[in-house]
PDB file of N, CA and C in Angstrom:
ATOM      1  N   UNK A   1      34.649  46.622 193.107  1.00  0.00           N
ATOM      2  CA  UNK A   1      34.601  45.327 192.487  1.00  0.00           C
ATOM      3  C   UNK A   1      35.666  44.426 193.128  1.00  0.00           C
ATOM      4  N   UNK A   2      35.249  43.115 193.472  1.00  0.00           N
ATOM      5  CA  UNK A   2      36.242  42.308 194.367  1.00  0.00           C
ATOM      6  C   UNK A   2      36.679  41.408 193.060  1.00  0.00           C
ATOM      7  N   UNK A   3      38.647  41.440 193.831  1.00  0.00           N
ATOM      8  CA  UNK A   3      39.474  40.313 192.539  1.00  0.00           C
ATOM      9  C   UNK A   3      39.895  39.231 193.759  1.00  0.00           C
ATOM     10  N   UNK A   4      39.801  38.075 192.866  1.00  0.00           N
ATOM     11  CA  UNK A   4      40.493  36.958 193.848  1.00  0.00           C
ATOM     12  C   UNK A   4      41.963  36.549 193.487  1.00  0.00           C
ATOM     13  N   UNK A   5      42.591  35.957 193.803  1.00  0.00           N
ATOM     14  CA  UNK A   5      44.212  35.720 194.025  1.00  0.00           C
ATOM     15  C   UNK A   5      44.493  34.613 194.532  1.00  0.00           C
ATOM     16  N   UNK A   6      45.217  33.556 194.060  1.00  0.00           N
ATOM     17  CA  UNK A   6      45.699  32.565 195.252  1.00  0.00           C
ATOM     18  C   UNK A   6      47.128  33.147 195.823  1.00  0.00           C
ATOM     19  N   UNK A   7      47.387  32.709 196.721  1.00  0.00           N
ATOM     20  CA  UNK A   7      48.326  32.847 197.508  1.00  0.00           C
ATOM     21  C   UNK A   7      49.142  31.887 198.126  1.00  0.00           C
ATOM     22  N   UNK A   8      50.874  32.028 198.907  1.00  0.00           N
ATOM     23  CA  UNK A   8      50.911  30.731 199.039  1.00  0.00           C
ATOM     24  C   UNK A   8      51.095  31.156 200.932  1.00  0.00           C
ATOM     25  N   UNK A   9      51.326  30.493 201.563  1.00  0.00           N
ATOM     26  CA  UNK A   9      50.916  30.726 203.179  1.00  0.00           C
ATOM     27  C   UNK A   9      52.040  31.807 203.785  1.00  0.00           C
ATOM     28  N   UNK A  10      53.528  31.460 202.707  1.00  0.00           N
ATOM     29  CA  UNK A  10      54.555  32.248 203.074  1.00  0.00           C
ATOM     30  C   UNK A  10      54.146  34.059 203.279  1.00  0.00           C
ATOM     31  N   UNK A  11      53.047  34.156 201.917  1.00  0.00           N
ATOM     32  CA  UNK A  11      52.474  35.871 201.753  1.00  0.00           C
ATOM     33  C   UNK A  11      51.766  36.342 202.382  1.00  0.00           C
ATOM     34  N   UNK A  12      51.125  35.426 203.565  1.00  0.00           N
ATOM     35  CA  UNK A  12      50.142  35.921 204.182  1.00  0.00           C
ATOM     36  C   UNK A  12      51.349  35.937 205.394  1.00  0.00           C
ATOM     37  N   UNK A  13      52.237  35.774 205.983  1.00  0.00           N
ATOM     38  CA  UNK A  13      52.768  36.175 207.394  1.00  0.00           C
ATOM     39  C   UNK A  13      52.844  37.660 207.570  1.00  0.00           C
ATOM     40  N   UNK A  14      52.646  37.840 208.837  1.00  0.00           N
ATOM     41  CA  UNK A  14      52.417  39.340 209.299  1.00  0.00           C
ATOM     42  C   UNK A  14      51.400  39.720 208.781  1.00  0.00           C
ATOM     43  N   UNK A  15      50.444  38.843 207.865  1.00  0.00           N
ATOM     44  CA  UNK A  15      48.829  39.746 207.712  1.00  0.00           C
ATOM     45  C   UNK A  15      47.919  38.655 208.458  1.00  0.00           C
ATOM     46  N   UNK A  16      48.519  37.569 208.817  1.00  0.00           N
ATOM     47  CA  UNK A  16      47.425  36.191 209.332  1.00  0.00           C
ATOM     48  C   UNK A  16      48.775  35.896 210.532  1.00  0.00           C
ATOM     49  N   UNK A  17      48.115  35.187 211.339  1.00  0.00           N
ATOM     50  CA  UNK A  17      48.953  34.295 212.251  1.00  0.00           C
ATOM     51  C   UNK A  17      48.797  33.047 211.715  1.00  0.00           C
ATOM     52  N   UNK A  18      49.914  33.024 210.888  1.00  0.00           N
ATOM     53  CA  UNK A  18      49.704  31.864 209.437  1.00  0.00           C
ATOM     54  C   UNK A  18      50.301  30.240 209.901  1.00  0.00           C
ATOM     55  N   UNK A  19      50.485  30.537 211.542  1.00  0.00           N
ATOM     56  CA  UNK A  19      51.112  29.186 211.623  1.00  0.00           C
ATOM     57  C   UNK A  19      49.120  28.560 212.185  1.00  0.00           C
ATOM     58  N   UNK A  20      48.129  29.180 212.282  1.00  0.00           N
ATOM     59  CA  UNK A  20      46.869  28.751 212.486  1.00  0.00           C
ATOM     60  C   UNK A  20      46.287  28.264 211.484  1.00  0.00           C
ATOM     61  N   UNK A  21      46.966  28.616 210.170  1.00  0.00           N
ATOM     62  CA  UNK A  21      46.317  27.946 209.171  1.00  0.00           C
ATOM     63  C   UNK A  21      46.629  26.700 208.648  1.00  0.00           C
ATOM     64  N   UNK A  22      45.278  25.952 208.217  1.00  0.00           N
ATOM     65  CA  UNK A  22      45.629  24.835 207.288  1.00  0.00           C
ATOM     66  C   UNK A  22      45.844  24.656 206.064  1.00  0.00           C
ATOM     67  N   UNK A  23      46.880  24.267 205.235  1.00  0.00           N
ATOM     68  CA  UNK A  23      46.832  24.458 204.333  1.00  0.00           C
ATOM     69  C   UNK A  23      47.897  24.783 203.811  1.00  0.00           C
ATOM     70  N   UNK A  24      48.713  25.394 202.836  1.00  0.00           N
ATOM     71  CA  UNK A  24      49.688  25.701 202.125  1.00  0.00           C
ATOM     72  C   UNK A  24      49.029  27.147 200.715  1.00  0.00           C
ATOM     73  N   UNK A  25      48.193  26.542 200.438  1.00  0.00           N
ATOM     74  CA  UNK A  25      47.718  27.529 199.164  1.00  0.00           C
ATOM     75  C   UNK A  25      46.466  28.488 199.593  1.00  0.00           C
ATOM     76  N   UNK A  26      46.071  29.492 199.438  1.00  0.00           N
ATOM     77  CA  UNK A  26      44.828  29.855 199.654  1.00  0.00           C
ATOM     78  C   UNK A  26      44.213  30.754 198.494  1.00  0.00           C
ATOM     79  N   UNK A  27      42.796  30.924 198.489  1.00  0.00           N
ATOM     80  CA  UNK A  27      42.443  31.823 197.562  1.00  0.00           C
ATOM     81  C   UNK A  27      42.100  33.422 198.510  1.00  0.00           C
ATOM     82  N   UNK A  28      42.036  34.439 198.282  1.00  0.00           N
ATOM     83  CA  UNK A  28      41.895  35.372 198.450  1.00  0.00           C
ATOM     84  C   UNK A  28      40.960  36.356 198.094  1.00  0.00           C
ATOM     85  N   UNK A  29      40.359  36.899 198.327  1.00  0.00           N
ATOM     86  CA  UNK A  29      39.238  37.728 197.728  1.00  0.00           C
ATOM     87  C   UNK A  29      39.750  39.208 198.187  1.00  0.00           C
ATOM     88  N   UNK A  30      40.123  40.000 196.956  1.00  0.00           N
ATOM     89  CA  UNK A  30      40.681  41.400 197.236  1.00  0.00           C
ATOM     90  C   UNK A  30      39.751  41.966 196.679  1.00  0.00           C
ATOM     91  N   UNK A  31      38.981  43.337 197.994  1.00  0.00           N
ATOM     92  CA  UNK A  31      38.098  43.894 198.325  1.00  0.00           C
ATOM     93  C   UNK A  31      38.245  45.533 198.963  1.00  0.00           C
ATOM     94  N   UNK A  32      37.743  46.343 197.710  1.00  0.00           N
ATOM     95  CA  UNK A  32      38.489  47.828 198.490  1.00  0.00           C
ATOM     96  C   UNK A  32      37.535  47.825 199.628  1.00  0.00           C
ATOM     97  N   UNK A  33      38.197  48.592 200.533  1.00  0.00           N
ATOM     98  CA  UNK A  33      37.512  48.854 201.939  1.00  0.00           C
ATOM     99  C   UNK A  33      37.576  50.150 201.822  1.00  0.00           C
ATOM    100  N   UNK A  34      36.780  51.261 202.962  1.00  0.00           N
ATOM    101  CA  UNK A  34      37.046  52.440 202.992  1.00  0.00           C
ATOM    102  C   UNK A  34      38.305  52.789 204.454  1.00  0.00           C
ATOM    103  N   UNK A  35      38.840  53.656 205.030  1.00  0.00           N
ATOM    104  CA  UNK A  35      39.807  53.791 205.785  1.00  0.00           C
ATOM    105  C   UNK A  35      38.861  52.857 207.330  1.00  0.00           C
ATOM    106  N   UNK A  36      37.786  53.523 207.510  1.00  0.00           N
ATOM    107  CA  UNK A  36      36.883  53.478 208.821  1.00  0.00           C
ATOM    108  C   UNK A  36      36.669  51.339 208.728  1.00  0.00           C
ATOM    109  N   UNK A  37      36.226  51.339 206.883  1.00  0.00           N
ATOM    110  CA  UNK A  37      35.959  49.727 207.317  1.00  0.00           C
ATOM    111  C   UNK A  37      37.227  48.484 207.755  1.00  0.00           C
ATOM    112  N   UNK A  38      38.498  48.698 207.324  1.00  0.00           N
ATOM    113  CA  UNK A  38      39.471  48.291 207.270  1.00  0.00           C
ATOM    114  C   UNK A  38      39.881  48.614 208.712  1.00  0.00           C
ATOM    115  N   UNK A  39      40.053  49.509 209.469  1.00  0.00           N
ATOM    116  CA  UNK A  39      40.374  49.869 210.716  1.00  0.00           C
ATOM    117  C   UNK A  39      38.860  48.605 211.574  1.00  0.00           C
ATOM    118  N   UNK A  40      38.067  48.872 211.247  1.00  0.00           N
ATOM    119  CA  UNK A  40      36.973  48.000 212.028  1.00  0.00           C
ATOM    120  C   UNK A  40      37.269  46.205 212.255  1.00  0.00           C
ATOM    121  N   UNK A  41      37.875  46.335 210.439  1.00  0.00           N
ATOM    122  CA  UNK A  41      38.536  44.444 210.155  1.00  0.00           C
ATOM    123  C   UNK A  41      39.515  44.014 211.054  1.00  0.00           C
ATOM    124  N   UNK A  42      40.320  45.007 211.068  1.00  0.00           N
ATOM    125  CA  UNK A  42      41.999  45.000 212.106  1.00  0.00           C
ATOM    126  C   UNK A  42      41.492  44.990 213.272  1.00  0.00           C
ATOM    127  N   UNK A  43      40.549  45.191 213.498  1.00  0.00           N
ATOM    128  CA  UNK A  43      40.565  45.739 215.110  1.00  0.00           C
ATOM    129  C   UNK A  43      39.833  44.453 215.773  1.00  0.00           C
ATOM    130  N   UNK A  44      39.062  43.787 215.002  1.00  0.00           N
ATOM    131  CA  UNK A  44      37.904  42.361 215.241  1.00  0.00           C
ATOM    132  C   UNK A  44      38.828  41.040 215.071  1.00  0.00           C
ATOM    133  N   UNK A  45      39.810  41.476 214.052  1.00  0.00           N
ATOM    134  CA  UNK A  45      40.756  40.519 214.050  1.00  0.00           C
ATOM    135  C   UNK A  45      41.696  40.143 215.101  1.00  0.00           C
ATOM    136  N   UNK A  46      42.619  41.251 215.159  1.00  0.00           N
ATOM    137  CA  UNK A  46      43.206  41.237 216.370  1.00  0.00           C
ATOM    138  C   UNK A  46      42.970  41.075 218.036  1.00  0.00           C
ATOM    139  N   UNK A  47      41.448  41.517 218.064  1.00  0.00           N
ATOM    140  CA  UNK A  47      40.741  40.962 219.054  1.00  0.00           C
ATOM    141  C   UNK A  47      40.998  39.506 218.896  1.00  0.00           C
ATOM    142  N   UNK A  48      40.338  38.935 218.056  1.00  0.00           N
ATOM    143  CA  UNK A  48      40.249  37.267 217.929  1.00  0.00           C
ATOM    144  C   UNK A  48      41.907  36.643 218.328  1.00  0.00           C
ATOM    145  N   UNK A  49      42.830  37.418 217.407  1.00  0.00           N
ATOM    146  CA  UNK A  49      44.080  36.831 218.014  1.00  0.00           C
ATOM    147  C   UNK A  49      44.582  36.754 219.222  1.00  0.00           C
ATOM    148  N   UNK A  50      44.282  37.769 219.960  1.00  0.00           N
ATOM    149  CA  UNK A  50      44.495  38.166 221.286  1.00  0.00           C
ATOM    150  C   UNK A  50      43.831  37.426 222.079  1.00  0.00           C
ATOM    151  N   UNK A  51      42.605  36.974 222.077  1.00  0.00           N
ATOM    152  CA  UNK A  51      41.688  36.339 223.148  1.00  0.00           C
ATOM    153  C   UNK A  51      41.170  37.021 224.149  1.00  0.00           C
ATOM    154  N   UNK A  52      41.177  38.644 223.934  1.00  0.00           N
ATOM    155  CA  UNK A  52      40.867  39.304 224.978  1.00  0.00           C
ATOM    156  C   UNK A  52      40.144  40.714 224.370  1.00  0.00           C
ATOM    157  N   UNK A  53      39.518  41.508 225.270  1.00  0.00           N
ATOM    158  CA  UNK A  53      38.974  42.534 225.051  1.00  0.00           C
ATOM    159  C   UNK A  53      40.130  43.624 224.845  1.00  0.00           C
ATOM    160  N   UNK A  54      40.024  44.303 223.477  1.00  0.00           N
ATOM    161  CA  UNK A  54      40.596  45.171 222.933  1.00  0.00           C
ATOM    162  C   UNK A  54      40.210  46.990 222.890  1.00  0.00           C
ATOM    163  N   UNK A  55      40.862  47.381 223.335  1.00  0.00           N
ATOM    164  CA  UNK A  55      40.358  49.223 222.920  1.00  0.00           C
ATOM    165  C   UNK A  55      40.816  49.282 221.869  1.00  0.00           C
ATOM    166  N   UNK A  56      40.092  50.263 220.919  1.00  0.00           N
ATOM    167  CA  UNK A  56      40.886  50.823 219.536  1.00  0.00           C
ATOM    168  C   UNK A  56      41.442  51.950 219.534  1.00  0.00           C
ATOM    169  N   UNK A  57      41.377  52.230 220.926  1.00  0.00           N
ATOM    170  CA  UNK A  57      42.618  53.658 220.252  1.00  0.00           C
ATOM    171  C   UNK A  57      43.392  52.868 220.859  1.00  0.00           C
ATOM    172  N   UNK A  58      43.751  51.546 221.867  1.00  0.00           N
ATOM    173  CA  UNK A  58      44.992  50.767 222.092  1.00  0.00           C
ATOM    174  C   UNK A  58      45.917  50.685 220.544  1.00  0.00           C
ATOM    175  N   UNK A  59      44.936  50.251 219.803  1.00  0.00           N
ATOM    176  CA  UNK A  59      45.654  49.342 218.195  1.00  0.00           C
ATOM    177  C   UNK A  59      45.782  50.508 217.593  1.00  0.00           C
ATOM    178  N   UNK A  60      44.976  51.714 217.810  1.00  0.00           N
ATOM    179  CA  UNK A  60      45.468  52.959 216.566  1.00  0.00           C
ATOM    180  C   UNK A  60      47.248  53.176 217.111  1.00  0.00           C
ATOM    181  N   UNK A  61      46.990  53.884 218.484  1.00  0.00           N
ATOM    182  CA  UNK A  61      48.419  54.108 219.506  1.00  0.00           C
ATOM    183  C   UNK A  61      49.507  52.463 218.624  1.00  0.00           C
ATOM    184  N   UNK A  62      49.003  51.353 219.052  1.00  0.00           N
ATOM    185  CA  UNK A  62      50.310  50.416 218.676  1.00  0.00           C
ATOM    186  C   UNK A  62      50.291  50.443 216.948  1.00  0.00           C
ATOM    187  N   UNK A  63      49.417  50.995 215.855  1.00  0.00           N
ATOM    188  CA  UNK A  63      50.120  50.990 214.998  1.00  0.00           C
ATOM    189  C   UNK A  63      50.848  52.145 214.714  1.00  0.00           C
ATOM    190  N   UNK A  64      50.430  53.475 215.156  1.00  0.00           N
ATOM    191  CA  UNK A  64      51.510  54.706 215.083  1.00  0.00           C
ATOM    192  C   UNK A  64      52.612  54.795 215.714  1.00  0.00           C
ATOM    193  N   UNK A  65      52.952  53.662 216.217  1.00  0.00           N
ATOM    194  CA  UNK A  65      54.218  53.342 217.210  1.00  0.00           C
ATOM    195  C   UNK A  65      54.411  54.255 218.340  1.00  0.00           C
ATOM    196  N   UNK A  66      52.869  54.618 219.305  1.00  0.00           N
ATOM    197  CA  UNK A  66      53.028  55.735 220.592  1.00  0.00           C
ATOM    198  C   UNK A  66      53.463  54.820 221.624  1.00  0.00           C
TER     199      UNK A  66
END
């Protein structure tokens, strides 16, 4: 079951590249994921931030700190 939340732009740093956003307030939609779908979100995201083609065992390796 999804809960929503507002937020203010300060809470989203280090989960958004929050200086891209417009805005100050946002709403949120909190949504359980399973381990596999959440790894899929991070990985499409961070692509987008990057501007470039991503491997995922690159982002598994940089989040286990190898």
């Amino acid at each position: 079951m999804a809960e929503t939340a507002v937020v203010h732009r300060e809470a989203l740093q280090g989960i958004f590249d929050s200086e891209q956003l417009k805005g100050s307030v946002f709403k949120v939609i909190i949504y359980p994921l399973s381990e596999a779908e959440a790894e899929e979100a991070e990985f499409k995201s961070l692509k987008g931030i990057a501007g470039r083609p991503l491997n995922i065992d690159e982002i598994r390796k940089e989040r286990l700190h190898l």
